[in-house]
N, C-alpha and C. Protein backbone atom coordinates (compact mmCIF):
# COMPACT_ATOMS: atom_id res chain seq x y z
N UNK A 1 104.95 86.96 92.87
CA UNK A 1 104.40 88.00 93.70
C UNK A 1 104.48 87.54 95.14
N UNK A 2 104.79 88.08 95.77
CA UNK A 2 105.14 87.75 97.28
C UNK A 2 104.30 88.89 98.50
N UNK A 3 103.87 88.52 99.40
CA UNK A 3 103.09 88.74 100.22
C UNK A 3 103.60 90.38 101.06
N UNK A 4 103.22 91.20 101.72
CA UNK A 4 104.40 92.10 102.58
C UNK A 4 104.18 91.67 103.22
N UNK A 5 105.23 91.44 104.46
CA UNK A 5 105.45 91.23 105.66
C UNK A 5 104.26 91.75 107.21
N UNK A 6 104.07 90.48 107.62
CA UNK A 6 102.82 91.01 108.65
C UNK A 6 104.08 92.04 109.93
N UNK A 7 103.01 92.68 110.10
CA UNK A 7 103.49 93.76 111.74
C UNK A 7 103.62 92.50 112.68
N UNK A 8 104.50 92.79 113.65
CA UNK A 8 104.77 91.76 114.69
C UNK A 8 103.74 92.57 116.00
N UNK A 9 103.25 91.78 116.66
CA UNK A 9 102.75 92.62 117.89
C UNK A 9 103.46 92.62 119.16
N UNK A 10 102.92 93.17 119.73
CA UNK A 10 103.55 93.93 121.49
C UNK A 10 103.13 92.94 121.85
N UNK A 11 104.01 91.92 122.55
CA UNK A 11 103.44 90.94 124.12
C UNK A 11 103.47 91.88 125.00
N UNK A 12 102.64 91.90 125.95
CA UNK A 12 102.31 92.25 127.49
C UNK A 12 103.63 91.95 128.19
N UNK A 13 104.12 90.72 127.90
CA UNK A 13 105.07 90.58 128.96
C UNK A 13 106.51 90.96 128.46
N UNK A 14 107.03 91.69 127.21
CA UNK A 14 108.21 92.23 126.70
C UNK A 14 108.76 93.19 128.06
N UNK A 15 109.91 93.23 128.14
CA UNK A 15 110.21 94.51 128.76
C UNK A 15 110.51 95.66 128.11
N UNK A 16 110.62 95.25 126.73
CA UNK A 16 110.65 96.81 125.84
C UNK A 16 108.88 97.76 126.00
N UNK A 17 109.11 98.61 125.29
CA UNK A 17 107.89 99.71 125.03
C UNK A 17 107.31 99.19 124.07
N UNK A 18 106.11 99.23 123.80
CA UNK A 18 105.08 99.14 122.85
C UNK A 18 105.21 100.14 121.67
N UNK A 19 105.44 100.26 120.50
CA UNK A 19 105.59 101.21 119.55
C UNK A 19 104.44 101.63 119.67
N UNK A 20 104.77 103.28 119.49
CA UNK A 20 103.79 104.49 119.58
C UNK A 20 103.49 104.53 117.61
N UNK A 21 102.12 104.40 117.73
CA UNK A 21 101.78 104.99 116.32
C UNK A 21 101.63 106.57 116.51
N UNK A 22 101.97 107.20 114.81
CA UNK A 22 102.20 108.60 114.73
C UNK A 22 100.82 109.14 114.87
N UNK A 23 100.72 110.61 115.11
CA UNK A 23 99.35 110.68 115.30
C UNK A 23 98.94 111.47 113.75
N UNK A 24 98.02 110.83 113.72
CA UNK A 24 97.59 111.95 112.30
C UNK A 24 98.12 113.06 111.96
N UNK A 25 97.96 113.12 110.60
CA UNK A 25 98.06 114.54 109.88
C UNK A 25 97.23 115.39 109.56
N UNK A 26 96.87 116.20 110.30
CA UNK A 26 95.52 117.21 109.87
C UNK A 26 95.93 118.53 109.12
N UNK A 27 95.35 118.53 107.97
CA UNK A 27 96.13 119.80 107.34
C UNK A 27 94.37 120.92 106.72
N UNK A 28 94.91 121.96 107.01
CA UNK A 28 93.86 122.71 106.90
C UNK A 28 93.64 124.16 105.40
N UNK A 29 92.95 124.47 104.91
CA UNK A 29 93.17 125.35 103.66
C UNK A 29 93.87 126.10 103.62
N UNK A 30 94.67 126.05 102.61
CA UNK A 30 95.77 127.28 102.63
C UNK A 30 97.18 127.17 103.22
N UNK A 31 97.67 125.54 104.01
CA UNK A 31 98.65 124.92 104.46
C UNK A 31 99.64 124.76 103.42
N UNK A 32 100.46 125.15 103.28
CA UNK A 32 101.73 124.83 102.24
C UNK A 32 102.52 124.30 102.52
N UNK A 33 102.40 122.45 101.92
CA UNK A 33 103.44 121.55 101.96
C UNK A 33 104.12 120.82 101.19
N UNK A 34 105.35 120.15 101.26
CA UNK A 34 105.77 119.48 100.92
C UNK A 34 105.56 118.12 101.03
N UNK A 35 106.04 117.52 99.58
CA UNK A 35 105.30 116.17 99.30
C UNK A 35 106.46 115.51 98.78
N UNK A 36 106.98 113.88 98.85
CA UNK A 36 107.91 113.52 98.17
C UNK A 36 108.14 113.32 96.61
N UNK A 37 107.12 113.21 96.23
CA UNK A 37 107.38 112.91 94.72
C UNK A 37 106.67 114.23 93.80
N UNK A 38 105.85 114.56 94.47
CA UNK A 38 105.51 116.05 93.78
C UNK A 38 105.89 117.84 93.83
N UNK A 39 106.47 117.40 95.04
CA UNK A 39 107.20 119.02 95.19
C UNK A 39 106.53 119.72 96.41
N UNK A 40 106.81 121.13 96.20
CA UNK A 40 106.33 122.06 96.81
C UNK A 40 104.39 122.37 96.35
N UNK A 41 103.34 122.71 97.37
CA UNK A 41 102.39 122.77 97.06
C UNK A 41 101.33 123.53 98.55
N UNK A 42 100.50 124.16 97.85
CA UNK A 42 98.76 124.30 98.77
C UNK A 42 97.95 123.81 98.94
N UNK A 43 97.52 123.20 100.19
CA UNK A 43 96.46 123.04 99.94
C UNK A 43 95.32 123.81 100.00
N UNK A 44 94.48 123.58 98.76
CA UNK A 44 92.82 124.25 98.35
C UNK A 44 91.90 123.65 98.85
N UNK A 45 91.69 122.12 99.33
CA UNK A 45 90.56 121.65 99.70
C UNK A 45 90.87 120.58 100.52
N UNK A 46 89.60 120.44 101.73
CA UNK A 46 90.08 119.01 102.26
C UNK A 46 88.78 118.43 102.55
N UNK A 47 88.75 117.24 103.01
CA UNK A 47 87.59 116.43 102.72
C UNK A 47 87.95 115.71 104.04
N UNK A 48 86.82 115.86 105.23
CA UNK A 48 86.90 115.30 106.29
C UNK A 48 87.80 114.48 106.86
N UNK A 49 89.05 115.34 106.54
CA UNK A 49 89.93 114.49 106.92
C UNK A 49 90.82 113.34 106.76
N UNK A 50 90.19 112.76 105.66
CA UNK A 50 90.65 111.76 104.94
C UNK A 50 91.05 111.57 103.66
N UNK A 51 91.21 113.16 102.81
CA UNK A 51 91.72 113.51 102.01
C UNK A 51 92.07 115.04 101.77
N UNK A 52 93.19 115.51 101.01
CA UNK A 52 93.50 116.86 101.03
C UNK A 52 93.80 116.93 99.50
N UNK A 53 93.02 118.06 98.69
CA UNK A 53 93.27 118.50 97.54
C UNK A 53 94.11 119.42 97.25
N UNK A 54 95.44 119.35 96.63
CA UNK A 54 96.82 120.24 97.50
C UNK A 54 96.95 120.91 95.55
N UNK A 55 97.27 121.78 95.40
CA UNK A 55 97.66 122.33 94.43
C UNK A 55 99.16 122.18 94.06
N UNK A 56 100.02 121.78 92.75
CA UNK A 56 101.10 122.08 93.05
C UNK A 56 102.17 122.88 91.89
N UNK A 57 100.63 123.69 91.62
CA UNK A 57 101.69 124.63 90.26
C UNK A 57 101.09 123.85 89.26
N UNK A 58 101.51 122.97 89.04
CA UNK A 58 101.29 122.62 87.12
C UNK A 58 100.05 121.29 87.41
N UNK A 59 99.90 120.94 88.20
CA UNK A 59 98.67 120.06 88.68
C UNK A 59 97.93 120.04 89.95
N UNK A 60 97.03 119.79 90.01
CA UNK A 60 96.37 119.61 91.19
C UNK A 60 96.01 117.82 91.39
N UNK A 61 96.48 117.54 92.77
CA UNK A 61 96.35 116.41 93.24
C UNK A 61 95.82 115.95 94.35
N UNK A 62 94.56 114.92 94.33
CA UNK A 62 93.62 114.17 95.50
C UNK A 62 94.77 113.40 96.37
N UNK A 63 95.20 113.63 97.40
CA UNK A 63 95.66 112.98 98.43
C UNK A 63 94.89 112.08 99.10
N UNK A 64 95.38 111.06 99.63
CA UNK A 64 94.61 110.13 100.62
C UNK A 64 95.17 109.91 101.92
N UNK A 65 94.53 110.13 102.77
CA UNK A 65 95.09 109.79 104.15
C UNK A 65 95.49 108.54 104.31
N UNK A 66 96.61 108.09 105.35
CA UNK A 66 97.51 109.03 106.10
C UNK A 66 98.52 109.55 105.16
N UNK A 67 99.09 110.84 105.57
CA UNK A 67 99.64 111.68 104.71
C UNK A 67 100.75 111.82 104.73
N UNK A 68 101.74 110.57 104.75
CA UNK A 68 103.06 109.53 105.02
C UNK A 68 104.26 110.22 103.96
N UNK A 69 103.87 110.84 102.82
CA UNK A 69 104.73 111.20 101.99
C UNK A 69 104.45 112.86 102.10
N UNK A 70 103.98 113.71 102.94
CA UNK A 70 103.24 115.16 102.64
C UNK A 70 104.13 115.72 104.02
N UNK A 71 104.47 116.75 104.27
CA UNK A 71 104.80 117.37 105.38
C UNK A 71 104.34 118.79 105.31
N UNK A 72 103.85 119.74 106.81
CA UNK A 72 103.29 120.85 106.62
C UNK A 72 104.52 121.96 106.40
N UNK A 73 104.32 123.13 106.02
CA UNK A 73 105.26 123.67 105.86
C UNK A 73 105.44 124.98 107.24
C-alpha cells in the first residue's frame, strides 16, 4: 500500500501563479445533473451544502461534497 502523493506548495518567490482552487459546487432542488459513474439525474434534496440527494431513475444517491464527479445541467 503506498501513500498518495503530498500537494507541492506555492513559494512566494516563484515567478509562476499560484494555482487557483475551483470554487464550489452549489446545486439547488430540482438541478439536473450529470454524474460520472451514475448517469443522468435530479436533484431532490440538499443538505447544507455539503451534500446533495440526486435521484437517478432506478436509485437514489447521497452525494458528498466537493462535487468533483457531478456537473449541473
Amino acid at each position: 500500500m503506498t501513500k498518495p502523493a503530498a500537494s507541492k506548495r506555492h513559494l512566494p518567490t516563484s515567478p509562476f501563479k499560484a494555482p487557483v482552487a475551483p470554487d464550489p459546487k452549489h446545486f439547488a432542488m430540482g438541478d439536473q445533473v450529470s454524474h460520472d459513474v451514475y448517469g443522468l439525474g435530479r436533484v431532490v434534496g440538499v443538505e447544507d451544502g455539503t451534500a446533495a440527494l440526486v435521484d437517478f431513475g432506478s436509485a437514489q444517491m447521497r452525494l458528498l461534497s466537493p462535487f468533483t464527479k457531478m456537473t449541473k445541467l
